[in-house]
C-alpha atoms as a PDB file:
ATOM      1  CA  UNK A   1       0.000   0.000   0.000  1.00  0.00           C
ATOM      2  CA  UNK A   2       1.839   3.709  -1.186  1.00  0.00           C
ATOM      3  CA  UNK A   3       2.784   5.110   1.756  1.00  0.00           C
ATOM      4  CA  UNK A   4       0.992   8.615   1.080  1.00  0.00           C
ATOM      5  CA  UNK A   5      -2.390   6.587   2.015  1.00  0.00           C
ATOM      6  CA  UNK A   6      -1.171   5.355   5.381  1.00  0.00           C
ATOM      7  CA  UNK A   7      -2.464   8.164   7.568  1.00  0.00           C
ATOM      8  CA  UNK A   8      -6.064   7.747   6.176  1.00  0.00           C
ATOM      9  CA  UNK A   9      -6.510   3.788   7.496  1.00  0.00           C
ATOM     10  CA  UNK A  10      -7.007   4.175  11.008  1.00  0.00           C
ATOM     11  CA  UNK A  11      -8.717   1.149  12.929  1.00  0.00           C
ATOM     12  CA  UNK A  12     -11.828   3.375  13.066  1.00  0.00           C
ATOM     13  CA  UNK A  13     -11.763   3.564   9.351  1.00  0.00           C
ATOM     14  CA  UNK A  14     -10.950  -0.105   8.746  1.00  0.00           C
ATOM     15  CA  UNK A  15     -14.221  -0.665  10.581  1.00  0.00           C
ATOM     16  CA  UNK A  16     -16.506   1.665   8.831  1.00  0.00           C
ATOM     17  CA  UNK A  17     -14.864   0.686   5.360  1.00  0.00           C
ATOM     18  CA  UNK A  18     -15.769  -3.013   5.668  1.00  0.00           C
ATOM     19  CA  UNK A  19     -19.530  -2.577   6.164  1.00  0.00           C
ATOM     20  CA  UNK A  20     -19.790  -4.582   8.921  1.00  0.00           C
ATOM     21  CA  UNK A  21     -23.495  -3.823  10.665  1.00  0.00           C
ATOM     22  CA  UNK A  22     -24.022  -2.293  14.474  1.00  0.00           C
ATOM     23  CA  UNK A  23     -25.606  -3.887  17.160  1.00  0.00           C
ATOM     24  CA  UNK A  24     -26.006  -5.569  20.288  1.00  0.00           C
ATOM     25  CA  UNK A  25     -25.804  -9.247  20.751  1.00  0.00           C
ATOM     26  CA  UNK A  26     -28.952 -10.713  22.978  1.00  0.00           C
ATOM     27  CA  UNK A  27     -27.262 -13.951  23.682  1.00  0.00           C
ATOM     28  CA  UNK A  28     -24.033 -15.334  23.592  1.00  0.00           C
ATOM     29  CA  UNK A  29     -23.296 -17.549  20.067  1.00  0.00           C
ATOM     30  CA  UNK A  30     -21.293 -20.313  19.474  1.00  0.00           C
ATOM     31  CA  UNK A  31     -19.244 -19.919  16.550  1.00  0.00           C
ATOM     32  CA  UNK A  32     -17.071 -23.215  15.797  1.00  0.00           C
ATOM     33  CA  UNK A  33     -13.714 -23.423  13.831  1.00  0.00           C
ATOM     34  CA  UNK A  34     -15.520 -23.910  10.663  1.00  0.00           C
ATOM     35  CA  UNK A  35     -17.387 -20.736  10.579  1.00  0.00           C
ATOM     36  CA  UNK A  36     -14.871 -17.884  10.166  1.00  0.00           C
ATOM     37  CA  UNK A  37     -14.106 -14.805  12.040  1.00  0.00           C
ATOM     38  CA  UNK A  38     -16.199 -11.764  11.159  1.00  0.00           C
ATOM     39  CA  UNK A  39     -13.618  -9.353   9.336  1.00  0.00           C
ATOM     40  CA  UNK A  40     -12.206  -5.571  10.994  1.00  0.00           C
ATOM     41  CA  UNK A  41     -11.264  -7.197  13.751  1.00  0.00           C
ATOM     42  CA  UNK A  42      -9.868  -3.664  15.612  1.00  0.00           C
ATOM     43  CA  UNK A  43      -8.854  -4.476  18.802  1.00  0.00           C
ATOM     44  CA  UNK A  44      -7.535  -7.858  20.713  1.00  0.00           C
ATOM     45  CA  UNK A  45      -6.260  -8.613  24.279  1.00  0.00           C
ATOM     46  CA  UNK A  46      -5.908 -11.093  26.914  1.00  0.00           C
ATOM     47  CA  UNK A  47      -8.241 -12.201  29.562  1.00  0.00           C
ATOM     48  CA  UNK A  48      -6.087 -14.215  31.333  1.00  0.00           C
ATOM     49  CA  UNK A  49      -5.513 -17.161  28.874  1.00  0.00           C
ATOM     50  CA  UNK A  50      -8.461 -16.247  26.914  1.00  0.00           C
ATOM     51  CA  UNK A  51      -8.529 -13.956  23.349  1.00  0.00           C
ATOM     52  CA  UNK A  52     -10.866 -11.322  22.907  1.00  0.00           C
ATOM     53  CA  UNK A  53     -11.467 -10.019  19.790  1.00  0.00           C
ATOM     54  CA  UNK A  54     -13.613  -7.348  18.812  1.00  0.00           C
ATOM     55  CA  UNK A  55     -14.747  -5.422  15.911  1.00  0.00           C
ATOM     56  CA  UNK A  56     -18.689  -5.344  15.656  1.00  0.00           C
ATOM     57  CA  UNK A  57     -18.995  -7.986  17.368  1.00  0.00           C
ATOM     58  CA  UNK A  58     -17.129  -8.703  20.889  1.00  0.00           C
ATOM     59  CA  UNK A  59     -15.864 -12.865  20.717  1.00  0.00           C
ATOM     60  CA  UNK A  60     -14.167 -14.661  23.303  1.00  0.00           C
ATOM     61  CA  UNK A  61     -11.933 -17.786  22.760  1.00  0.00           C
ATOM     62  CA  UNK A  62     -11.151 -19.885  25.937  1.00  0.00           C
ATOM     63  CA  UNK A  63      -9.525 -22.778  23.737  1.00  0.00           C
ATOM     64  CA  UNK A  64      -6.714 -20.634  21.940  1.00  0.00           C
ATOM     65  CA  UNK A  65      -8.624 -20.122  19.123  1.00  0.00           C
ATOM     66  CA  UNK A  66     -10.200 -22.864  18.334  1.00  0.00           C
ATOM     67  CA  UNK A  67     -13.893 -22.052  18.966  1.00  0.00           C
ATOM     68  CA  UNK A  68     -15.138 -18.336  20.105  1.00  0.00           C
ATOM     69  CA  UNK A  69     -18.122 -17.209  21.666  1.00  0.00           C
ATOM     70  CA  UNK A  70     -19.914 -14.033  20.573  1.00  0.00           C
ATOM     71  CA  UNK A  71     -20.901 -11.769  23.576  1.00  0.00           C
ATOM     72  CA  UNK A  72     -23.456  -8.802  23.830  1.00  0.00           C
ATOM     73  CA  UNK A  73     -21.669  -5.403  23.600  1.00  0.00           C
ATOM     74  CA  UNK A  74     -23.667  -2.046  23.867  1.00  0.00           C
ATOM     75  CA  UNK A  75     -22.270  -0.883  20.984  1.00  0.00           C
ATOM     76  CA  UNK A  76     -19.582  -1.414  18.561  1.00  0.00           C
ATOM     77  CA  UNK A  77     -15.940  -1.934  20.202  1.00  0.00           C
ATOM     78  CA  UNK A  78     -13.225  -0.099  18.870  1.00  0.00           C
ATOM     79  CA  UNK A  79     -10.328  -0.792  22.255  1.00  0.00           C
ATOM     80  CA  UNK A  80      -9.814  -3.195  25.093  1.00  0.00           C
ATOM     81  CA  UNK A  81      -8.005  -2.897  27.943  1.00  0.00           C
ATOM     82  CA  UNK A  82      -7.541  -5.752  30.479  1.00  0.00           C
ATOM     83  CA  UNK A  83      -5.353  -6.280  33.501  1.00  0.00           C
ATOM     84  CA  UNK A  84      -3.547  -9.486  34.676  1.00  0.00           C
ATOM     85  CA  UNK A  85      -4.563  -8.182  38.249  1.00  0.00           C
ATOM     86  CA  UNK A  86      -8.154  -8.268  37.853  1.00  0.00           C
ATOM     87  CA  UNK A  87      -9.017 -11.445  35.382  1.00  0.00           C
ATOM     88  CA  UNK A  88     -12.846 -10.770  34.129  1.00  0.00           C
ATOM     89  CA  UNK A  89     -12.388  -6.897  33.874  1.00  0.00           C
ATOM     90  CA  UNK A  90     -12.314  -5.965  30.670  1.00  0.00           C
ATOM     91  CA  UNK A  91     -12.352  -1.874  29.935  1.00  0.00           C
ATOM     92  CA  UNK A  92     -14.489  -1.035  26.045  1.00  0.00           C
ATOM     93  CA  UNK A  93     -13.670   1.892  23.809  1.00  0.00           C
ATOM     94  CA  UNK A  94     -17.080   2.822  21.862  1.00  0.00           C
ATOM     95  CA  UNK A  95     -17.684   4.248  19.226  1.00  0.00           C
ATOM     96  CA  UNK A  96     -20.911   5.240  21.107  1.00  0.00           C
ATOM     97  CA  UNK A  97     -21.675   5.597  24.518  1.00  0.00           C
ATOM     98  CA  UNK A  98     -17.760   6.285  25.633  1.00  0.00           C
ATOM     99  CA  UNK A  99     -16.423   3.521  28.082  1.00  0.00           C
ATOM    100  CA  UNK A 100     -17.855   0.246  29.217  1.00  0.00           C
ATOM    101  CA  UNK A 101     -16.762  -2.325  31.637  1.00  0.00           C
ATOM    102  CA  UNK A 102     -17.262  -5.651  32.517  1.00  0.00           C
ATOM    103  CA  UNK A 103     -16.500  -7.915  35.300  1.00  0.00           C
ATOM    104  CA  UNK A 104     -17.052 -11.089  34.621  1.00  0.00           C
ATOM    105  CA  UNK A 105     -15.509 -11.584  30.927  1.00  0.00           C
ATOM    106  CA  UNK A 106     -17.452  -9.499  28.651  1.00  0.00           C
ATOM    107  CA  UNK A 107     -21.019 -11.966  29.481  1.00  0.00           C
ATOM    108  CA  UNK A 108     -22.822  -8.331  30.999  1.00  0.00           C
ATOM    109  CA  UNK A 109     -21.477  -5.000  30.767  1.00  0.00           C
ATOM    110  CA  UNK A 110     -21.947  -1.059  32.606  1.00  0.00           C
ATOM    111  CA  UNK A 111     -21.449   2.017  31.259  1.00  0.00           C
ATOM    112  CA  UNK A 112     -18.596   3.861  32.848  1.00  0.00           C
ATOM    113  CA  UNK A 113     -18.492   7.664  31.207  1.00  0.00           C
ATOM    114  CA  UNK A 114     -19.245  10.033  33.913  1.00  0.00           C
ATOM    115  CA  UNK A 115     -17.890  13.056  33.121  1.00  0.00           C
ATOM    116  CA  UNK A 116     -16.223  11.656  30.319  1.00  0.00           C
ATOM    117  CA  UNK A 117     -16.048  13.866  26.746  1.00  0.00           C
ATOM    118  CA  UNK A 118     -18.799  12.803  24.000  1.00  0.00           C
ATOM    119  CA  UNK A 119     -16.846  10.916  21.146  1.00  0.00           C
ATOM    120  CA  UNK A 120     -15.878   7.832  19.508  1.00  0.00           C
ATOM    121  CA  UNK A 121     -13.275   6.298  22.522  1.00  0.00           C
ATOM    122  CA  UNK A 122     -10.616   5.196  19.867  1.00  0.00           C
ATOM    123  CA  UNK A 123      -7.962   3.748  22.754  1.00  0.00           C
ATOM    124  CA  UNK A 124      -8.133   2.824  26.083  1.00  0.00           C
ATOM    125  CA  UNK A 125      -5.478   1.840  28.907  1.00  0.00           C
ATOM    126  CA  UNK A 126      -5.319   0.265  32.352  1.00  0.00           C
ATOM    127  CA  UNK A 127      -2.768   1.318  34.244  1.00  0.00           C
ATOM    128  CA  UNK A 128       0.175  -1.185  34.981  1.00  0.00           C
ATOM    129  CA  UNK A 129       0.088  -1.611  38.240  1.00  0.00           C
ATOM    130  CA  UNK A 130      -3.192   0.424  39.321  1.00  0.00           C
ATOM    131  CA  UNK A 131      -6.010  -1.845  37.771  1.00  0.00           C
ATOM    132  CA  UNK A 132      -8.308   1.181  38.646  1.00  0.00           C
ATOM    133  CA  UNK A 133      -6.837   3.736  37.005  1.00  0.00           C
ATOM    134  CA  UNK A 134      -8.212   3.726  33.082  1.00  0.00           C
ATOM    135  CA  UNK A 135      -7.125   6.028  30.476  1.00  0.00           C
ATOM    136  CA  UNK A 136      -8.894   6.792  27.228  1.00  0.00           C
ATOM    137  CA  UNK A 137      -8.732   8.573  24.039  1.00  0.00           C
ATOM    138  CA  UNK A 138     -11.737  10.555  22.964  1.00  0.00           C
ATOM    139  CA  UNK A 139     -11.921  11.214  19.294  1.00  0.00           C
ATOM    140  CA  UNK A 140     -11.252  14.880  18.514  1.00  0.00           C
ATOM    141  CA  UNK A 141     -10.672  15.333  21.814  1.00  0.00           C
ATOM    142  CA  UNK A 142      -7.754  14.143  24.454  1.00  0.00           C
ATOM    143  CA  UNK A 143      -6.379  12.040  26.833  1.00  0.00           C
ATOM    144  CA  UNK A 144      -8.923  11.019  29.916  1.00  0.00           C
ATOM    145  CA  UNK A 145      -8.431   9.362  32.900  1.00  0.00           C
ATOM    146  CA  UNK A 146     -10.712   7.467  36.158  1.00  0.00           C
ATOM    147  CA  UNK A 147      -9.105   6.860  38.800  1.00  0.00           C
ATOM    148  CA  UNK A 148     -12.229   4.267  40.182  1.00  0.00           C
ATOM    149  CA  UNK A 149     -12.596   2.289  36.911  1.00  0.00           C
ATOM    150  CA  UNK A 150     -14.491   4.314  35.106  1.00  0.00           C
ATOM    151  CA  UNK A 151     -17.052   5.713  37.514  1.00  0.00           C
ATOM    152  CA  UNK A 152     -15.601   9.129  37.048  1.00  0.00           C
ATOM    153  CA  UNK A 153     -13.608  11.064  34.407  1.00  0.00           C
ATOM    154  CA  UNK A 154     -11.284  13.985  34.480  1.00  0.00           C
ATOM    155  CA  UNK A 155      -9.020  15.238  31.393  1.00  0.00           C
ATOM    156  CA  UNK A 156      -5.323  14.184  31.798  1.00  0.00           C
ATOM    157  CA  UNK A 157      -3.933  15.835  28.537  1.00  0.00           C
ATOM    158  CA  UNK A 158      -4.465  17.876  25.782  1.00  0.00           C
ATOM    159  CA  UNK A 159      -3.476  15.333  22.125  1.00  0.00           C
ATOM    160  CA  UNK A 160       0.413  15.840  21.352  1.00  0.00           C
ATOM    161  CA  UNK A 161       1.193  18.441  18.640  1.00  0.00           C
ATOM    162  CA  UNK A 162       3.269  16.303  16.143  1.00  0.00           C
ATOM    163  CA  UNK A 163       4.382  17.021  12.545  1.00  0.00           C
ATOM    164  CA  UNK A 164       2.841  20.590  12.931  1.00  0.00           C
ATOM    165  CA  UNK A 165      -0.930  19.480  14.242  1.00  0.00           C
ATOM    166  CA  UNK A 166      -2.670  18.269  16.600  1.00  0.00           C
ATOM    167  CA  UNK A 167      -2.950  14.533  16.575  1.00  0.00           C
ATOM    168  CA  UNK A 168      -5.879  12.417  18.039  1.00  0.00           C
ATOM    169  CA  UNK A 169      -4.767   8.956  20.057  1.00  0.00           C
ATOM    170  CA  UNK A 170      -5.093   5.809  17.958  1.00  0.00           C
ATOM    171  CA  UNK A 171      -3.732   3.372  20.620  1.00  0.00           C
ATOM    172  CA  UNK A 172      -2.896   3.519  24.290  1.00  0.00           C
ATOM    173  CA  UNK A 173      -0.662   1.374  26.690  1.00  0.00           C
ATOM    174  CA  UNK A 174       0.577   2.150  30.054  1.00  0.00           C
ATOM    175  CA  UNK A 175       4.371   0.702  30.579  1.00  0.00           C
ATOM    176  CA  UNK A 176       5.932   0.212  33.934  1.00  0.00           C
ATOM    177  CA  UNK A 177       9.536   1.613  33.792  1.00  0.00           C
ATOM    178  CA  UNK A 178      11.571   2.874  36.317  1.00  0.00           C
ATOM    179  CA  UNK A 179      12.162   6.066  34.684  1.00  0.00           C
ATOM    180  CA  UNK A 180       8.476   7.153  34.466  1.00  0.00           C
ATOM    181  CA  UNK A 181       7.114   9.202  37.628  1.00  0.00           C
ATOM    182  CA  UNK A 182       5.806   6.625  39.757  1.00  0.00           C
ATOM    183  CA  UNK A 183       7.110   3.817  37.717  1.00  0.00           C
ATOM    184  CA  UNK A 184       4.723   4.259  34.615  1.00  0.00           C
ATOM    185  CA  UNK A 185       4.553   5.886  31.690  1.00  0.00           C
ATOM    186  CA  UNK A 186       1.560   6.307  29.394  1.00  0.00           C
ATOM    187  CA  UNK A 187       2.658   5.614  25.281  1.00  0.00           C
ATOM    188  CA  UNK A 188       0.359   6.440  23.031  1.00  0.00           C
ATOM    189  CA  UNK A 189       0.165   5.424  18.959  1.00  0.00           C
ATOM    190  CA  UNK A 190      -0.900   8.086  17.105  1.00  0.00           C
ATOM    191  CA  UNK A 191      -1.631   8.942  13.033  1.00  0.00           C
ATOM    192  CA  UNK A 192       2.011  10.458  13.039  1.00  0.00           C
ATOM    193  CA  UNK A 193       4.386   7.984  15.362  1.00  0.00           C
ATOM    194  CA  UNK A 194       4.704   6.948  18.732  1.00  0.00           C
ATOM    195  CA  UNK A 195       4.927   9.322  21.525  1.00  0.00           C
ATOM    196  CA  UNK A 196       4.557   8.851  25.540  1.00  0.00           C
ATOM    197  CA  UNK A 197       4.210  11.020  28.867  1.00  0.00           C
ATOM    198  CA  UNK A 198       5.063  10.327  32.759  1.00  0.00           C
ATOM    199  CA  UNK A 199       1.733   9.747  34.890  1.00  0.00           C
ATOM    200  CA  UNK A 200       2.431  13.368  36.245  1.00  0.00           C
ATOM    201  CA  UNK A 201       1.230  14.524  32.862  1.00  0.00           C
ATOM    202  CA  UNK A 202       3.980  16.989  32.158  1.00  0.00           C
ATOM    203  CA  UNK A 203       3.922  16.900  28.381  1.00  0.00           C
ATOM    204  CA  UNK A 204       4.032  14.779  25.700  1.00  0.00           C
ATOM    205  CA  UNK A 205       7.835  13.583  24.471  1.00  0.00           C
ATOM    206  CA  UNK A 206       9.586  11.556  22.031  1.00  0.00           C
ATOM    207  CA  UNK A 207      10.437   8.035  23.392  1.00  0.00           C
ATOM    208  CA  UNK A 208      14.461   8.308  23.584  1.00  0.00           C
ATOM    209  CA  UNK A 209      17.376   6.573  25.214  1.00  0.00           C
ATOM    210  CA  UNK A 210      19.337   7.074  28.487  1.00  0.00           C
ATOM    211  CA  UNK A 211      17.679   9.143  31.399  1.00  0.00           C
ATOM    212  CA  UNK A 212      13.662   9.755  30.000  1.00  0.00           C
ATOM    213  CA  UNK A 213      13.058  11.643  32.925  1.00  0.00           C
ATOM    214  CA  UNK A 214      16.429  13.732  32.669  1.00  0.00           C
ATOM    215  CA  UNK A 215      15.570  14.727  29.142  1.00  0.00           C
ATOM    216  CA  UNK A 216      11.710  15.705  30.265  1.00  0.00           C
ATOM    217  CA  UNK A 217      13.513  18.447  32.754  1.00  0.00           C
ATOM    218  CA  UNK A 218      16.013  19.478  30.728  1.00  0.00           C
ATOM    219  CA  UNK A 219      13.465  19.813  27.584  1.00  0.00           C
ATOM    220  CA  UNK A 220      15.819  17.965  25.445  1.00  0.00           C
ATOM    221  CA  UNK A 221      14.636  15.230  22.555  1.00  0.00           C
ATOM    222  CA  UNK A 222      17.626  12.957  21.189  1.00  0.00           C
ATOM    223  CA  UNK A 223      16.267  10.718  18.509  1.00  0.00           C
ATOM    224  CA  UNK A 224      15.655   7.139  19.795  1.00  0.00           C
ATOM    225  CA  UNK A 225      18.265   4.683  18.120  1.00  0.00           C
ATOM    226  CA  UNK A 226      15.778   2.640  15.498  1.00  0.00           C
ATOM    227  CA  UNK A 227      12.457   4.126  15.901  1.00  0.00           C
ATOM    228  CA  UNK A 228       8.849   3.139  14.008  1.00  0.00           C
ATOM    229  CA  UNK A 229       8.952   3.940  10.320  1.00  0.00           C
ATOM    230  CA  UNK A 230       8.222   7.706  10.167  1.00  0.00           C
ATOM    231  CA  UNK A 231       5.000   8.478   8.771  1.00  0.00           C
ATOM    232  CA  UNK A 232       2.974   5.250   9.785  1.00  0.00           C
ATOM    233  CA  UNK A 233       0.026   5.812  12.231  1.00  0.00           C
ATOM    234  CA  UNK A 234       0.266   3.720  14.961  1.00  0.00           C
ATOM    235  CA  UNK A 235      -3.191   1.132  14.980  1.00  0.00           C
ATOM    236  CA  UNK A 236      -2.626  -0.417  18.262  1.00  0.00           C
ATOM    237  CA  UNK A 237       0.137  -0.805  21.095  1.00  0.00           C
ATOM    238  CA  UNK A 238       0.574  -3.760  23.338  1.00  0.00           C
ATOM    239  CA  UNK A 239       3.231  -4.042  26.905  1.00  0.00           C
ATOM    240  CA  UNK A 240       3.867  -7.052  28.181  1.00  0.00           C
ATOM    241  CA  UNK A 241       2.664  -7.228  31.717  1.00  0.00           C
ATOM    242  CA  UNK A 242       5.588 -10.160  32.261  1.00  0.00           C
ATOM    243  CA  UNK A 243       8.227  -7.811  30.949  1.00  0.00           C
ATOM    244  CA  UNK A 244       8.050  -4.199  31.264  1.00  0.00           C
ATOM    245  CA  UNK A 245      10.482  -2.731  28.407  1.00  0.00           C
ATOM    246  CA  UNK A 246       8.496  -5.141  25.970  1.00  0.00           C
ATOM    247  CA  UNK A 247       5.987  -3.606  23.988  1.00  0.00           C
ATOM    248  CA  UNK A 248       4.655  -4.477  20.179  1.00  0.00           C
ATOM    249  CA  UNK A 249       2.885  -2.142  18.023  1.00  0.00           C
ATOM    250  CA  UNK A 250       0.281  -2.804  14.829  1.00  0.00           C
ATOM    251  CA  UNK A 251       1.527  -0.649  11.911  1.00  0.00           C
ATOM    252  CA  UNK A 252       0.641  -0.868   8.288  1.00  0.00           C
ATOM    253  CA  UNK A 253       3.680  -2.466   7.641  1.00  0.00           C
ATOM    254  CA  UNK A 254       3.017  -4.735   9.583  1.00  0.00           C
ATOM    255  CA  UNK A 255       4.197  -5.802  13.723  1.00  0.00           C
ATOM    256  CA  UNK A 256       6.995  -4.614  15.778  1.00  0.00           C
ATOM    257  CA  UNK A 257       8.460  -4.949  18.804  1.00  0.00           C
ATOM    258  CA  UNK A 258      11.085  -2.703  21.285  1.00  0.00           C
ATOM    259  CA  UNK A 259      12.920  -4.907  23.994  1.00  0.00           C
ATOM    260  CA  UNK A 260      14.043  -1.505  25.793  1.00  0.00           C
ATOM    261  CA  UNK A 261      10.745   0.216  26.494  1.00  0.00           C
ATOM    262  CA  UNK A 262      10.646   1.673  22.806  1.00  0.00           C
ATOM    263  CA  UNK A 263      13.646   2.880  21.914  1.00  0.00           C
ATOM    264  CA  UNK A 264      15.297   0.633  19.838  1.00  0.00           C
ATOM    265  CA  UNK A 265      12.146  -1.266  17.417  1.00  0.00           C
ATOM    266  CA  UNK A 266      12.499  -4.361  14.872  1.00  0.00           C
ATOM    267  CA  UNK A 267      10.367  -5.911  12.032  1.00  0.00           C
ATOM    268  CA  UNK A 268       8.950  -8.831  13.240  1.00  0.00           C
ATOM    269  CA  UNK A 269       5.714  -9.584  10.603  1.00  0.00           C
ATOM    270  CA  UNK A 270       4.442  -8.244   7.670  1.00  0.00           C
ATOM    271  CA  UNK A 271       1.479  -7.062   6.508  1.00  0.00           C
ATOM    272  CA  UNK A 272      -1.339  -4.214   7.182  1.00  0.00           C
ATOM    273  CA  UNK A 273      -1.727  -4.933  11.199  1.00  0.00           C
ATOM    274  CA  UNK A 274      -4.246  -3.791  12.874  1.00  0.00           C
ATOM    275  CA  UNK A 275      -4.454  -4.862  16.345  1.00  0.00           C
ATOM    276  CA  UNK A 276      -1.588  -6.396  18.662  1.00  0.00           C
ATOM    277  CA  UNK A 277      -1.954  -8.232  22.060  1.00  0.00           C
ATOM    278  CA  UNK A 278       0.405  -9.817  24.460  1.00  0.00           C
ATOM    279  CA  UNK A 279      -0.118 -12.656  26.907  1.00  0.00           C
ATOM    280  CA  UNK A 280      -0.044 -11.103  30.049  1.00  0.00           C
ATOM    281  CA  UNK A 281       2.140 -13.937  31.339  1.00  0.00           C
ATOM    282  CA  UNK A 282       4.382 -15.200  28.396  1.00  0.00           C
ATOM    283  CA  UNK A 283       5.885 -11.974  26.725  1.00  0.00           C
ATOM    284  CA  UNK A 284       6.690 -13.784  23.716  1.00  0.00           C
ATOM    285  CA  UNK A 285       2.939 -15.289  23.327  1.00  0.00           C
ATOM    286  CA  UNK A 286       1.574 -12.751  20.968  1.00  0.00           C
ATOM    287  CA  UNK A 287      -2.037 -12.380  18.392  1.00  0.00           C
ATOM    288  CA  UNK A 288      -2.028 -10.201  15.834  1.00  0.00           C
ATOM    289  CA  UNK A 289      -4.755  -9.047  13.592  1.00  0.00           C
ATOM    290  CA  UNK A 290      -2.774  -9.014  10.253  1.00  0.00           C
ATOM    291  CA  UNK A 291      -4.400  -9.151   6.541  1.00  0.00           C
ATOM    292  CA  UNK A 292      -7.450  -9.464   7.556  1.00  0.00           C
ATOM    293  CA  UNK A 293      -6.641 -12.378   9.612  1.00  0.00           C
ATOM    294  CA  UNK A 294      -5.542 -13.509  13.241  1.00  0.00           C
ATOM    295  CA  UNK A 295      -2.400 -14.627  13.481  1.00  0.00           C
ATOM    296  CA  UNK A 296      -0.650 -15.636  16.532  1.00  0.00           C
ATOM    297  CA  UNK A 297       3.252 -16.348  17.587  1.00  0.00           C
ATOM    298  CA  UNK A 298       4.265 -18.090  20.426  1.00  0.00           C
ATOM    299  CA  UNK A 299       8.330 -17.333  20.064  1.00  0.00           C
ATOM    300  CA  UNK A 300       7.909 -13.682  19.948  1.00  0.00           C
ATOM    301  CA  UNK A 301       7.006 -12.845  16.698  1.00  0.00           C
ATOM    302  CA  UNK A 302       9.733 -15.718  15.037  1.00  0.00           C
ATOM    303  CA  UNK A 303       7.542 -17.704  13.318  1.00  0.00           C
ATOM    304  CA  UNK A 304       3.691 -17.385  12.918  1.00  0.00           C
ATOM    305  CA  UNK A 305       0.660 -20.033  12.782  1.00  0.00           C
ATOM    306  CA  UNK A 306      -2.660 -18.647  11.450  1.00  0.00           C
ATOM    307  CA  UNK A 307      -5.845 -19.420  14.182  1.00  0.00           C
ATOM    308  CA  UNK A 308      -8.066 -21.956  13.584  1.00  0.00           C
ATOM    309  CA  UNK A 309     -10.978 -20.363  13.508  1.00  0.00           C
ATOM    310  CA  UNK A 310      -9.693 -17.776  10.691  1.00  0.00           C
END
């Protein structure tokens, strides 16, 4: 795909460009390995050992794939968060209705957007660490945070001015390094590159090598050593609760993945990715929604298998 097109196919886009319908499920459905996923799947993640997958439909896989279960969503999914901490929480991006959460594995679901901005919720976070403590990204808008999962919102930050404009938040992950305040930082995938801030919310700044928090006092930006291919948005993020400094990202390229918090990124699969999640125990178990497919790699990203069920 030219590269000139790249900033137009955001996961929001690849959903409303593949005519898939809206709605909410009534009952849970059964769908086997022979009957294939739906397409646009836009976001993935880990409850515990189970996949989530979600696009308009919200399905659940507690075999690795080989059958999935399609649960009732109030409205079309476009992020999930989850948090090895709290196994059955699972923290929905809308693109109505701003933030819902469930408790017990995605079977019944609250809204959680007090106070929250009106918009399509293109990213949301959990922080590592602090399985209360949700971030999102509201379209057009900013960055948002809860502090009591989602029963009340407050704006954290203004979106990051990169490559001379504003840019909304495509994907969100919260990292637990030693240099962020507090131990985490918030990185954030956006329609220009990668870019991150300390929980104190300072301000927004380039992911770099040697002391992050150093350079966010001093207001200096050195280049990180091998970053993302410039001019790729960003489609989703992933950390790997298991090992801090790892992280993956979903580009139109394809996947990638940093072993030093981001600094330092390598080619691992490609293809136009769209969605990236981690196992929140084995770093190197990783699912990828790549060509319209799920893929999944249980050697970080050496060698791939397709799922059965794709």
């Amino acid at each position: 795909m030219p590269g000139p097109t790249y900033p137009r196919l955001t996961r929001r886009s690849f959903l409303l460009y593949s005519g898939t319908a809206v709605g909410v499920l009534a009952l849970p459905k059964v769908l086997h390995s022979a009957e294939p996923l739906r397409p646009a799947m836009v976001a993935l993640a880990f409850d515990g050992d189970a996949l989530l997958a979600a696009g308009s439909d919200l399905l659940r896989s507690d075999d690795g794939g080989s059958s999935w279960t399609a649960l009732p969503v109030p409205a079309v999914v476009l992020a999930l968060a989850t948090h090895p901490e709290r196994p059955g929480r699972i923290i929905a991006g809308l693109a109505s209705g701003g933030v819902a959460l469930s408790e017990d594995g995605g079977r019944t679901w609250e809204g959680r957007s007090r106070g929250l901005a009106e918009g399509k919720v293109d990213a949301v976070a959990i922080a590592a660490g602090q399985p209360d403590m949700i971030y999102a990204s509201v379209q057009g808008d900013g960055l948002w945070k809860s502090e009591d999962a989602g029963q009340n919102w407050s704006l954290a930050m203004d979106r990051p001015w990169l490559a001379d404009a504003e840019r909304d938040l495509l994907a969100l992950t919260s990292v637990d390094l030693a240099s962020g305040m507090g131990g985490i930082w918030i990185y954030a995938g956006t329609p220009a590159g990668l870019t991150r801030v300390p929980d104190c919310f300072c301000r927004w700044q380039d992911v770099q090598p040697g002391d992050a928090m150093d350079a966010l006092v001093s207001g200096d930006a050195p280049p990180s050593e091998a970053p993302l291919p410039a001019g790729e948005p960003i489609h989703a993020l992933a950390s790997a609760p298991a090992a801090p400094e790892m992280l993956y990202a979903a580009l139109p390229s394809g996947i990638w993945t940093s072993r030093d918090g981001g600094v330092v990124w390598s080619h691992l699969a490609v293809g136009f990715a769209v969605a990236v999640a981690v196992h929140p125990v084995d770093p190197d178990h990783i699912v990828a929604a790549l060509d319209g497919g799920l893929k999944q790699s249980r050697d970080g990203g050496a060698t791939w298998s397709a799922l059965a069920a794709t």
